[in-house]
N, C-alpha and C. Protein backbone atom coordinates (compact mmCIF):
# COMPACT_ATOMS: atom_id res chain seq x y z
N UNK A 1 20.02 55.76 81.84
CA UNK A 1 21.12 55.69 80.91
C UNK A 1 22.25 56.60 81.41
N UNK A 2 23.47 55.96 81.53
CA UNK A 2 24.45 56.51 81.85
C UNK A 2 24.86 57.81 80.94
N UNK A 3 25.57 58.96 81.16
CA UNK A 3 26.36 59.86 80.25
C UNK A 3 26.98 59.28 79.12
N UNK A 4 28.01 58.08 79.89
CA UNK A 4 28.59 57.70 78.44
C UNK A 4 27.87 56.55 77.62
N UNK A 5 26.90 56.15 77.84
CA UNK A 5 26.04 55.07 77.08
C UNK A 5 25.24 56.35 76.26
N UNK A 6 24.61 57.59 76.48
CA UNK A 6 24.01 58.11 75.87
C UNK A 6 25.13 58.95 74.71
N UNK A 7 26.14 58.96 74.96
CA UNK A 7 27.31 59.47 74.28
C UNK A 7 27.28 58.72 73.38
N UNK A 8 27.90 57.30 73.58
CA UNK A 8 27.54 56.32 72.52
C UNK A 8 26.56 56.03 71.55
N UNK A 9 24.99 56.52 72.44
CA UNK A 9 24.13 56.47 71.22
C UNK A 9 24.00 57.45 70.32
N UNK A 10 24.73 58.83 70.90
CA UNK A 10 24.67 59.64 69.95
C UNK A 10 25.74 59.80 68.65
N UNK A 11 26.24 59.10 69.10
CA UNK A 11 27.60 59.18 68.00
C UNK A 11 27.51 58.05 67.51
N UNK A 12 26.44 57.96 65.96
CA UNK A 12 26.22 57.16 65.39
C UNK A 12 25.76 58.25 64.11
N UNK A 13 25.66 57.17 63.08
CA UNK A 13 25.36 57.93 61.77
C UNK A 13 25.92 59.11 61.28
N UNK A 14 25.54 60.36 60.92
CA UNK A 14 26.71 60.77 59.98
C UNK A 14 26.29 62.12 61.20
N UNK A 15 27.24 62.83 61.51
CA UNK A 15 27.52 63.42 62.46
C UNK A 15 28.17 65.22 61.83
N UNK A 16 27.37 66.16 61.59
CA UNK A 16 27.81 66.98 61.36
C UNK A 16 28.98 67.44 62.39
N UNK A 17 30.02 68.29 61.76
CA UNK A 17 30.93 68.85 62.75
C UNK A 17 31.93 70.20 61.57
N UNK A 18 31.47 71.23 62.58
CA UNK A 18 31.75 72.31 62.27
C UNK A 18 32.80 72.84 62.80
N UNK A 19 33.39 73.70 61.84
CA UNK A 19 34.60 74.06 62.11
C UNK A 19 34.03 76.14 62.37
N UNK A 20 34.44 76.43 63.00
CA UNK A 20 33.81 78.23 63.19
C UNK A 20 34.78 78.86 63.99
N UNK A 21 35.00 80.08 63.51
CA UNK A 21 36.08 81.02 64.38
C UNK A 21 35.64 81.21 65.45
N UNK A 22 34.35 81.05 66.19
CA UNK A 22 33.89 81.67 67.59
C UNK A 22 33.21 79.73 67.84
N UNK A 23 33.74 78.74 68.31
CA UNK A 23 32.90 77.99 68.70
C UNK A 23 32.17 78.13 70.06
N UNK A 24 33.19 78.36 71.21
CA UNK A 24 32.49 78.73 72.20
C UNK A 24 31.19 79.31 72.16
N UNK A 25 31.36 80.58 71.62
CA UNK A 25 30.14 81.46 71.43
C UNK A 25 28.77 81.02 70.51
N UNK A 26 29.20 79.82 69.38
CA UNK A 26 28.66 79.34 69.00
C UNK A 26 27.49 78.36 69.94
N UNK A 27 28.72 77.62 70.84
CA UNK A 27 27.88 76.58 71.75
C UNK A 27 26.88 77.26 72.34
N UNK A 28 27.14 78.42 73.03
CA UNK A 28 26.49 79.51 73.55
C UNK A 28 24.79 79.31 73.12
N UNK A 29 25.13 80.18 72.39
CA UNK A 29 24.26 80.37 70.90
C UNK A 29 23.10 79.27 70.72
N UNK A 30 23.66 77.88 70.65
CA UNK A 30 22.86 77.03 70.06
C UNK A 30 22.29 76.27 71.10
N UNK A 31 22.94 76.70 72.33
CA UNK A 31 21.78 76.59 73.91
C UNK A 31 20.51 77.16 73.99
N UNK A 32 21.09 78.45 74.06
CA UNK A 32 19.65 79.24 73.67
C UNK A 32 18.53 79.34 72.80
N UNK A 33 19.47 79.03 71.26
CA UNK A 33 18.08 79.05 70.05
C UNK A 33 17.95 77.84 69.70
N UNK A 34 18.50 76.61 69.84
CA UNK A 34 17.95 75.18 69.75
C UNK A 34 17.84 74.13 71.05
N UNK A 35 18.42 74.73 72.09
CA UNK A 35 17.97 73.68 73.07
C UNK A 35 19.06 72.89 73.15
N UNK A 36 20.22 73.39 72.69
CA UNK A 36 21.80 72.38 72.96
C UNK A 36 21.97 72.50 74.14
N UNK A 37 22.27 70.84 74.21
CA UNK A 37 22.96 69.95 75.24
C UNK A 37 24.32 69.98 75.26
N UNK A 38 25.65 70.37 76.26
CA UNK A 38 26.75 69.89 75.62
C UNK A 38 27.02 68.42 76.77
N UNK A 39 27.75 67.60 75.72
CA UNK A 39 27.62 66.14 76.54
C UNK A 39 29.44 66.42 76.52
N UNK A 40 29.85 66.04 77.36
CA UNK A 40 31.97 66.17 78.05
C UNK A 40 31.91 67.13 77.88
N UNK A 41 33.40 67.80 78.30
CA UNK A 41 33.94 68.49 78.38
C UNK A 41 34.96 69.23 77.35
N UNK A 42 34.94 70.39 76.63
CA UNK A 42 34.76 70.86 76.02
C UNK A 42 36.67 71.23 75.72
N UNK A 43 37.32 69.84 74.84
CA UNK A 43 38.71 69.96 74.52
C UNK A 43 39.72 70.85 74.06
N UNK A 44 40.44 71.61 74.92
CA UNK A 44 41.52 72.56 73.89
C UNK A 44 42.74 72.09 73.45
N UNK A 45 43.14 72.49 72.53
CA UNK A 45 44.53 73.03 72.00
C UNK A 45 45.53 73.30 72.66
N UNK A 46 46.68 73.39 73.08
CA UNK A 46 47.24 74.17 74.02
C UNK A 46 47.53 76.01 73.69
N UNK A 47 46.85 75.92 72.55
CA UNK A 47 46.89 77.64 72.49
C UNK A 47 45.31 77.74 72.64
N UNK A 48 44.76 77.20 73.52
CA UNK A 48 43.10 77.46 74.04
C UNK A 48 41.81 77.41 73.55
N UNK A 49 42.87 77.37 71.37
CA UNK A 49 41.57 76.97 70.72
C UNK A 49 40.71 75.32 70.98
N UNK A 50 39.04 75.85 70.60
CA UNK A 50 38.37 74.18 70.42
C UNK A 50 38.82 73.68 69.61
N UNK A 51 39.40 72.04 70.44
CA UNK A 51 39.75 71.21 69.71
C UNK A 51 38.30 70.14 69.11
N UNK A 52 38.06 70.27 70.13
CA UNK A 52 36.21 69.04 70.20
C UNK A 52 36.03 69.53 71.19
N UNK A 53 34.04 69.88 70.78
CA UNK A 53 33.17 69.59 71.50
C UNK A 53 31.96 69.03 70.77
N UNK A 54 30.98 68.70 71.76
CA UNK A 54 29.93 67.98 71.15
C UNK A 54 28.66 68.32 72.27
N UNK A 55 27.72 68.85 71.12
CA UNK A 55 26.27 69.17 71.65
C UNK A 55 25.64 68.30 71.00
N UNK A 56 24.45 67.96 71.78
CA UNK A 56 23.01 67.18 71.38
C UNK A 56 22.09 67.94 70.68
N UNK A 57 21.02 68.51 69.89
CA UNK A 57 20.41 69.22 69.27
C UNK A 57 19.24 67.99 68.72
N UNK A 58 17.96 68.37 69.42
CA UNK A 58 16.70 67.33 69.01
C UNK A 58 17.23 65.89 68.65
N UNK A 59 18.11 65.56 69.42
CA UNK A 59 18.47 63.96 69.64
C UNK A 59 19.34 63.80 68.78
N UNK A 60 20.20 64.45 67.96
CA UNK A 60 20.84 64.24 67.23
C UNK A 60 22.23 65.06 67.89
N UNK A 61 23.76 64.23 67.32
CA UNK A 61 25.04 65.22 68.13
C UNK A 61 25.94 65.98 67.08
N UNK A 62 25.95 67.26 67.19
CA UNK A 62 26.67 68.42 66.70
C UNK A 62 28.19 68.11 67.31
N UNK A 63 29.53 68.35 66.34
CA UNK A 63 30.26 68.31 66.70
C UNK A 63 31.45 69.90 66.15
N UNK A 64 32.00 70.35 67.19
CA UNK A 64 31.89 71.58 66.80
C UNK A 64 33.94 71.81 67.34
N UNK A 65 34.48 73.09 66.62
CA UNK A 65 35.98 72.76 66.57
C UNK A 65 36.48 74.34 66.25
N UNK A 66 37.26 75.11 66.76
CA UNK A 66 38.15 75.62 66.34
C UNK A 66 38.35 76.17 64.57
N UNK A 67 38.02 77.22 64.68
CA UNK A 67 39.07 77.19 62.61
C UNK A 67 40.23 76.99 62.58
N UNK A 68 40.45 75.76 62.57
CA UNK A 68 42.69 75.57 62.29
C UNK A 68 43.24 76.08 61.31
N UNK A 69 42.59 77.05 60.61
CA UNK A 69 43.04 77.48 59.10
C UNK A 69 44.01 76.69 58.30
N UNK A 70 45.08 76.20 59.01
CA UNK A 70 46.21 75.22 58.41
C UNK A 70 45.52 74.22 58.03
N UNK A 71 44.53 73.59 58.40
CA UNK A 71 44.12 72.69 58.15
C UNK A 71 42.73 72.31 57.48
N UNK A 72 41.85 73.28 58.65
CA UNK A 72 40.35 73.35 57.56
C UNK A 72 40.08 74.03 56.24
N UNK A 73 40.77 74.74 56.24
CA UNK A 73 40.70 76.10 55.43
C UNK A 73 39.77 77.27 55.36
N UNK A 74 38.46 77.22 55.35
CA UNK A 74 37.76 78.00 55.57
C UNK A 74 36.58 77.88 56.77
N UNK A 75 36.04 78.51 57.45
CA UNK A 75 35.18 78.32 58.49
C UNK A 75 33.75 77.75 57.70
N UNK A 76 32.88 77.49 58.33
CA UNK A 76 31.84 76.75 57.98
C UNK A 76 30.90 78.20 57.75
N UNK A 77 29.98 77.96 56.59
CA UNK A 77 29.30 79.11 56.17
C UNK A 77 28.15 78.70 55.17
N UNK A 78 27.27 79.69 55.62
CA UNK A 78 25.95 79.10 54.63
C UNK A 78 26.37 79.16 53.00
N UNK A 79 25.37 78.32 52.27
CA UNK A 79 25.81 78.94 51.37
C UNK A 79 26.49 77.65 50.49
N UNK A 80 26.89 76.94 51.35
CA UNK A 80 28.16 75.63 50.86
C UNK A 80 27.72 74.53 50.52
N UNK A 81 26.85 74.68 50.09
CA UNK A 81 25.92 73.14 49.62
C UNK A 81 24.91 72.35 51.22
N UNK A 82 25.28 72.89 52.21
CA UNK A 82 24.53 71.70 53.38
C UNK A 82 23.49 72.86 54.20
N UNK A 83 22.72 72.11 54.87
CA UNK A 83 21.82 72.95 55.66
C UNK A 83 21.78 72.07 56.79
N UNK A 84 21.84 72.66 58.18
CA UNK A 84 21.46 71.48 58.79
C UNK A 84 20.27 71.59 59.55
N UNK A 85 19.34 70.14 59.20
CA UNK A 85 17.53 70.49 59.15
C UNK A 85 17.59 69.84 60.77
N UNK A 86 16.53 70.76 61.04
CA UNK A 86 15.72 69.92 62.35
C UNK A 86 14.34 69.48 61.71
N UNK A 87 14.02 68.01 62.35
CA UNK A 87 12.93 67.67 62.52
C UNK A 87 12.20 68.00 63.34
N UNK A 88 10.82 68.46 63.98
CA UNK A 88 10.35 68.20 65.02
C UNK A 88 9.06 68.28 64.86
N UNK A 89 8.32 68.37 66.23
CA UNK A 89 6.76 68.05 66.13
C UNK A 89 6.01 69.46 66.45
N UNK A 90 7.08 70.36 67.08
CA UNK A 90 6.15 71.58 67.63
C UNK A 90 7.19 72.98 66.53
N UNK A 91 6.86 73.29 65.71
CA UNK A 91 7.92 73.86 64.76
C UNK A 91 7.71 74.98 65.14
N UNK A 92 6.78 76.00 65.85
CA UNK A 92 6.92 76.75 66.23
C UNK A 92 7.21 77.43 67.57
N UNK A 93 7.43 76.37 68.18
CA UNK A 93 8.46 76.48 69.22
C UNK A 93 10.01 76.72 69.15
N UNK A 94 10.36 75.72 68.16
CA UNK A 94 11.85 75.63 67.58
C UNK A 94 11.67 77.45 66.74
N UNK A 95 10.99 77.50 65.83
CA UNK A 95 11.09 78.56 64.95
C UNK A 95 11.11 79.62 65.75
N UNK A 96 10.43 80.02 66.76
CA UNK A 96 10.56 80.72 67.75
C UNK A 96 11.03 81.36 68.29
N UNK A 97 12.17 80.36 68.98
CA UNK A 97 12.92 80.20 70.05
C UNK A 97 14.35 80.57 69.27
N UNK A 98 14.57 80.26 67.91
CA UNK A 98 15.77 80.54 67.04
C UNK A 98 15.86 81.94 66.85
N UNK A 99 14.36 82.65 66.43
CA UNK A 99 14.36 83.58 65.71
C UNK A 99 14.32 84.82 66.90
N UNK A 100 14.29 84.65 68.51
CA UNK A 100 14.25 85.07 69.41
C UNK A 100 15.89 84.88 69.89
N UNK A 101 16.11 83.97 69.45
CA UNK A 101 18.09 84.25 69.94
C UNK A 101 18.93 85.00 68.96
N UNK A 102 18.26 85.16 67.92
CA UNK A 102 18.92 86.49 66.94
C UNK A 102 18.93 85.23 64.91
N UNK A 103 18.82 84.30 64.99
CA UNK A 103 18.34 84.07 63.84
C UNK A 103 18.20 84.64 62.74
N UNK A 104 18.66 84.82 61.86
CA UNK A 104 17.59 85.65 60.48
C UNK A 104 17.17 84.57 59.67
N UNK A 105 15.61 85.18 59.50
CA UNK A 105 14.97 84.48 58.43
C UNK A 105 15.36 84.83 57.24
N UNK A 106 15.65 83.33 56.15
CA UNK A 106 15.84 83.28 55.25
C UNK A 106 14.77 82.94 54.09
N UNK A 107 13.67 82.44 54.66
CA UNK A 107 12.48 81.82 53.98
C UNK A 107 11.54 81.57 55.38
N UNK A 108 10.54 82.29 55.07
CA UNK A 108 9.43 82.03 56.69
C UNK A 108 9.13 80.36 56.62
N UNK A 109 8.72 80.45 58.09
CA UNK A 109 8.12 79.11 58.03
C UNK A 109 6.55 79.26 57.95
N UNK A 110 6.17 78.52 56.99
CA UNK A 110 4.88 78.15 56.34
C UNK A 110 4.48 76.83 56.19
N UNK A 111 3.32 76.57 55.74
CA UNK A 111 2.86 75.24 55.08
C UNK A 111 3.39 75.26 53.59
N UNK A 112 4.13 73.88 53.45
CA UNK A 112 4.72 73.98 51.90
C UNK A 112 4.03 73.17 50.93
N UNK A 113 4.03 73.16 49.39
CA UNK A 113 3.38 72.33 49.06
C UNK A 113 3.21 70.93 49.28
N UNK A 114 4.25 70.49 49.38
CA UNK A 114 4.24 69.01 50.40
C UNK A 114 3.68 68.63 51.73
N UNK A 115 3.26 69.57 51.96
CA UNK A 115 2.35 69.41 52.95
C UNK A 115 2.90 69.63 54.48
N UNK A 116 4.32 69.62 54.62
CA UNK A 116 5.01 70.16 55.52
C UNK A 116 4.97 71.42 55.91
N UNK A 117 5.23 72.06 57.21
CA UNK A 117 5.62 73.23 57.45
C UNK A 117 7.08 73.40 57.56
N UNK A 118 7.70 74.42 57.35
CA UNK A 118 8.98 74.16 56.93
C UNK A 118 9.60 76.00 56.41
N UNK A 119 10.56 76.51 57.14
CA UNK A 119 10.97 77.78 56.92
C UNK A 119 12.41 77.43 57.13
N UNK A 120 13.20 78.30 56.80
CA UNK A 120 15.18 78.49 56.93
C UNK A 120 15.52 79.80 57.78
N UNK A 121 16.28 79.55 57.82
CA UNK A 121 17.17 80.42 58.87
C UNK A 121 18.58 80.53 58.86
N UNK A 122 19.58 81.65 59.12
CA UNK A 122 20.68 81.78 59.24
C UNK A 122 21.12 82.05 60.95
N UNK A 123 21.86 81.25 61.45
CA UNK A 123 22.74 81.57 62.32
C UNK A 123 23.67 82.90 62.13
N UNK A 124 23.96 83.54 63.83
CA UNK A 124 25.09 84.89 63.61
C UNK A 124 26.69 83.66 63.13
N UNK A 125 27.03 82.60 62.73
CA UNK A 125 28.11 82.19 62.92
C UNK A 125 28.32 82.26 61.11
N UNK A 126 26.55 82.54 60.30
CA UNK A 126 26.58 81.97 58.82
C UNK A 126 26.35 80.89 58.31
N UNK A 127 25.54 79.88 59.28
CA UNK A 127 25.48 78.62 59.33
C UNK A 127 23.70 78.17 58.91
N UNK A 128 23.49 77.73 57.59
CA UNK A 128 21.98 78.04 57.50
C UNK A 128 21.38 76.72 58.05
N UNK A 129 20.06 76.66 58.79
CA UNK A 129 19.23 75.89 59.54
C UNK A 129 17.97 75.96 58.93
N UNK A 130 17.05 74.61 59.29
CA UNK A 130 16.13 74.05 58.46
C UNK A 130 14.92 74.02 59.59
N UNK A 131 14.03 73.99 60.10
CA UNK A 131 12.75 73.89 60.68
C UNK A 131 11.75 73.64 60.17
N UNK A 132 11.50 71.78 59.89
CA UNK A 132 10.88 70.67 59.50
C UNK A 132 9.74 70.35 60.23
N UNK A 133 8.41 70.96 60.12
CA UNK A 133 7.34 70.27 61.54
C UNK A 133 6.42 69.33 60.26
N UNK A 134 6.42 68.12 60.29
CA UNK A 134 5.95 67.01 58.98
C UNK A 134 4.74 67.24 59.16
N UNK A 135 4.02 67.32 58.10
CA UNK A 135 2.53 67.46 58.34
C UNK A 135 1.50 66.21 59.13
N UNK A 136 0.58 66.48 59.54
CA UNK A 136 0.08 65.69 60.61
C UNK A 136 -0.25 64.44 59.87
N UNK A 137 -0.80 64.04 59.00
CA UNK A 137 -0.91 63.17 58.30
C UNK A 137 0.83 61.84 58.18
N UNK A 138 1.51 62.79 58.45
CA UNK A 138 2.88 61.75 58.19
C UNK A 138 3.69 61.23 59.75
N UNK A 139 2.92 62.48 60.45
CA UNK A 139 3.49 61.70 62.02
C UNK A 139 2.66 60.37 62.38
């Protein structure tokens, strides 16, 4: 599969995209504690801020931007009604690997009554994250 055929498949369905005063550092960030991909090249502004970029994260594409204040108004921050969950199969790898790039736990990951394992987390950007491993019975 080509770059831009896999571009295409990722940019489907509803596509989070964050707006954050440090995106760079963000992208950074979400290399290390989730395993981001960035797919192109990473668009500025002519005053250097991110205009677009876009990372992959467990098969799904993050789209990530500059705070335009004029325009977004506030940076993206936990707290705001959304979380954004990962699914996966090895949750303590993901849980891990987050909480080893500087993460704070917000709720451990445990077995929940639903039978899932499943803990939260805050990003340094304020951005709260979900770590979903479905219980074996549902894979």
């Amino acid at each position: 599969m080509t770059e831009v055929e896999k571009i295409r498949r990722l940019m489907q369905g509803v596509i989070p995209y964050l707006s954050l005063d440090e995106p760079d550092t963000a992208i950074a960030f979400y290399k290390k504690a989730f395993g981001a991909v960035q797919h192109g090249e990473t668009v500025r502004a002519p005053n250097g801020l991110v205009g677009n970029a876009g990372i992959e994260i467990n098969g799904g594409m993050v789209m990530l931007e500059s705070m335009f204040k004029a325009v977004d108004g506030m940076p993206a921050r936990g707290g705001q009604g959304f979380t954004m969950q990962l699914v996966v199969e090895d949750g303590d790898l993901w849980w891990n690997r987050a909480v080893a790039a500087g993460c704070e736990v917000t709720s451990p990951f445990e077995r929940q009554f639903w039978g899932d394992r499943y803990g939260r987390l805050r990003d340094p950007f304020g951005v709260d994250w979900a770590i979903n491993e479905p219980a074996p019975e549902k894979l």
